[in-house]
C-alpha atoms as a PDB file:
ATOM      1  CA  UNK A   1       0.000   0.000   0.000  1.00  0.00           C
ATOM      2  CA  UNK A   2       1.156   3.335  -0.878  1.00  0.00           C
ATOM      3  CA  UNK A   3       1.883   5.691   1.430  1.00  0.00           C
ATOM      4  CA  UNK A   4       2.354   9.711   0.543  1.00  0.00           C
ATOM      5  CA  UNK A   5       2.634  10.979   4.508  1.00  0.00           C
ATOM      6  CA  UNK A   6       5.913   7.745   4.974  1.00  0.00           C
ATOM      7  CA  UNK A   7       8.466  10.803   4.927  1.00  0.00           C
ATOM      8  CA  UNK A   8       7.372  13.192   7.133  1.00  0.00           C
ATOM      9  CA  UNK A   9       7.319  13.495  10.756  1.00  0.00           C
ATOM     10  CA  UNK A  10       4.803  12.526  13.055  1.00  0.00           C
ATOM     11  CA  UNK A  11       5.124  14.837  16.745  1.00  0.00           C
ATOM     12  CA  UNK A  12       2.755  13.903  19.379  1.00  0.00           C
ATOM     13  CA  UNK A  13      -0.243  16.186  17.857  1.00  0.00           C
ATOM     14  CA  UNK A  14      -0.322  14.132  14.630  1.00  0.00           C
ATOM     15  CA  UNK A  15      -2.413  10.823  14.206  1.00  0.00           C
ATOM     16  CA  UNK A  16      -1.812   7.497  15.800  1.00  0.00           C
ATOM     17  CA  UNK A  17       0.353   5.058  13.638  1.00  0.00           C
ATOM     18  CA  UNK A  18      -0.564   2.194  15.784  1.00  0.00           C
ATOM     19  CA  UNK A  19      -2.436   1.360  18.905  1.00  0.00           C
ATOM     20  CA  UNK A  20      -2.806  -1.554  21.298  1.00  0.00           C
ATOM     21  CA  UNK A  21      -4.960  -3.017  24.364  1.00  0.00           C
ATOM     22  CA  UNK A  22      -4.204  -1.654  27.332  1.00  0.00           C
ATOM     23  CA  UNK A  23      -4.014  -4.319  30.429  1.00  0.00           C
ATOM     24  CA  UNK A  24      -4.353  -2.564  33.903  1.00  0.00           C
ATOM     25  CA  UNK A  25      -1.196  -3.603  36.555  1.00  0.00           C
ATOM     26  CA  UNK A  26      -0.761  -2.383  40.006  1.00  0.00           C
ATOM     27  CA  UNK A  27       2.580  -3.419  40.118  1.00  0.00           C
ATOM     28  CA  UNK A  28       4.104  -2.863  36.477  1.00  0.00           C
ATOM     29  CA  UNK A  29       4.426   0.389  33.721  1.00  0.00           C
ATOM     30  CA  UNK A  30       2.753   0.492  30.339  1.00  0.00           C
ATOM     31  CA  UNK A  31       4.955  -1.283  27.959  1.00  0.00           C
ATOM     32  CA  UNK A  32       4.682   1.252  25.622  1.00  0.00           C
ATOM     33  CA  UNK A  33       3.739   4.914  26.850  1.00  0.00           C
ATOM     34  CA  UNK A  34       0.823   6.024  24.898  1.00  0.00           C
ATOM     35  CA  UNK A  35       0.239   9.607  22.872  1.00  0.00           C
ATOM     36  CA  UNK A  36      -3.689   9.017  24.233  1.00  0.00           C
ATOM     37  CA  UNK A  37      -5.694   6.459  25.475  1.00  0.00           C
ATOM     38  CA  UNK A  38      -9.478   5.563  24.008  1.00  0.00           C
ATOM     39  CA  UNK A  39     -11.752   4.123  26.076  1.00  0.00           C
ATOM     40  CA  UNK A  40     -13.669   1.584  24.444  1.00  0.00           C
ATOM     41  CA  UNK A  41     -16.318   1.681  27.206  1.00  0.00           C
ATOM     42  CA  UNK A  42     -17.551   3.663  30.182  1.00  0.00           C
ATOM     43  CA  UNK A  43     -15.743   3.860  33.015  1.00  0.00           C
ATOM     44  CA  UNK A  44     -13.166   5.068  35.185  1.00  0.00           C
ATOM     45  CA  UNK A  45      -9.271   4.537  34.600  1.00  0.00           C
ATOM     46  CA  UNK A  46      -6.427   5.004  37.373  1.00  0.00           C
ATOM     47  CA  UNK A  47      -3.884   6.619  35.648  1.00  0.00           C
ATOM     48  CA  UNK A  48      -0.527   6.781  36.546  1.00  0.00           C
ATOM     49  CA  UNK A  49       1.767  10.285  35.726  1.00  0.00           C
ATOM     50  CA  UNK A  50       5.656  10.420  35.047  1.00  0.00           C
ATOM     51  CA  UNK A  51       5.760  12.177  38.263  1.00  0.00           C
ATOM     52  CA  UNK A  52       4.187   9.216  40.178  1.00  0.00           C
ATOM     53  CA  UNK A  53       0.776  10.733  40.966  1.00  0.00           C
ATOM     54  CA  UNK A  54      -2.492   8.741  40.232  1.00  0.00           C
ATOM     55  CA  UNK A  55      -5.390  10.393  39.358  1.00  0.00           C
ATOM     56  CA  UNK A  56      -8.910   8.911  38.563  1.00  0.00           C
ATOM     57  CA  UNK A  57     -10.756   9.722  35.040  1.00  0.00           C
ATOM     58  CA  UNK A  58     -14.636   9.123  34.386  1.00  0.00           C
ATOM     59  CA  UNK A  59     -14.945   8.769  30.681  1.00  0.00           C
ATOM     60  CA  UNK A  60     -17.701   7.448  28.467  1.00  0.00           C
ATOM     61  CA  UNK A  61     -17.099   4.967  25.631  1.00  0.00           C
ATOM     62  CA  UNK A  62     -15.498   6.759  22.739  1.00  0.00           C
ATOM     63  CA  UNK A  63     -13.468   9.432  24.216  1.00  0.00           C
ATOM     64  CA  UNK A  64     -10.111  10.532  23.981  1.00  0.00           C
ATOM     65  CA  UNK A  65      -7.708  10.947  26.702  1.00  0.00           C
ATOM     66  CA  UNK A  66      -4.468  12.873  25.288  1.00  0.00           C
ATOM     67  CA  UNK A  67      -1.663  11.135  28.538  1.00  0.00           C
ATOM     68  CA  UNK A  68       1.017   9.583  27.704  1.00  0.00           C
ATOM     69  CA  UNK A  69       0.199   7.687  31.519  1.00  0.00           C
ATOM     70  CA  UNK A  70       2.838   5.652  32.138  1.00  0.00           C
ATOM     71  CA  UNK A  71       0.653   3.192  34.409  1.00  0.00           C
ATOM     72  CA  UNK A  72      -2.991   1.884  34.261  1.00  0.00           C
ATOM     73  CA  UNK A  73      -3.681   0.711  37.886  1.00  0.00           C
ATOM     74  CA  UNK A  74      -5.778  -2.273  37.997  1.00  0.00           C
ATOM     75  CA  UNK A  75      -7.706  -0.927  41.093  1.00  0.00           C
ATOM     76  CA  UNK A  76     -10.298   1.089  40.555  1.00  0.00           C
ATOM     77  CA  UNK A  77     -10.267   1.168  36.575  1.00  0.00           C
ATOM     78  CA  UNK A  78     -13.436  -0.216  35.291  1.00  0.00           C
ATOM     79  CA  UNK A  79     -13.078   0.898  31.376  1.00  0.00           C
ATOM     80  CA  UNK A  80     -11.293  -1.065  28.694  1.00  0.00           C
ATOM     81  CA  UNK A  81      -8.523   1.348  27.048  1.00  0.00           C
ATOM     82  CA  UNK A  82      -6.757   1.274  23.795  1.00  0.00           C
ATOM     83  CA  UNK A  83      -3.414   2.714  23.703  1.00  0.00           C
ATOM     84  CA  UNK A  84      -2.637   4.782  20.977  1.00  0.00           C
ATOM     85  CA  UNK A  85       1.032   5.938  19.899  1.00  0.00           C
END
């Protein structure tokens, strides 16, 4: 497949190139730090900051949270996320 954007630079306000599930952890970092997460379905997500501190989001299904978290905390996150990056 042809692609006319392959040369140019993608900074962290340009769109996703690729995008995974995101599986909550108490105890261990994202993988991968996301640009933004998408929840996939209402709920809340305990997200994790660079600087340590957790914070709780209430989203509904569809939005877009621009983070780049570097934790999902299994305990109190009810929503399934998709990582984005």
């Amino acid at each position: 497949m042809s692609d006319p954007f392959a040369g140019a630079a993608s900074g962290l306000s340009g769109p996703a190139t690729r995008h995974f599930a995101i599986s909550p952890s108490d105890s261990a970092d994202l993988a991968i730090r996301p640009r933004a997460l998408l929840f996939q379905t209402d709920g809340n997500a305990v997200l994790r900051d660079e600087s340590g501190t957790d914070i709780t989001y209430g989203r509904y299904a569809g939005d877009v949270l621009p983070i780049r978290a570097v934790r999902v905390l299994a305990t109190g996150t009810t929503a399934t996320l998709i990582g984005w990056i």
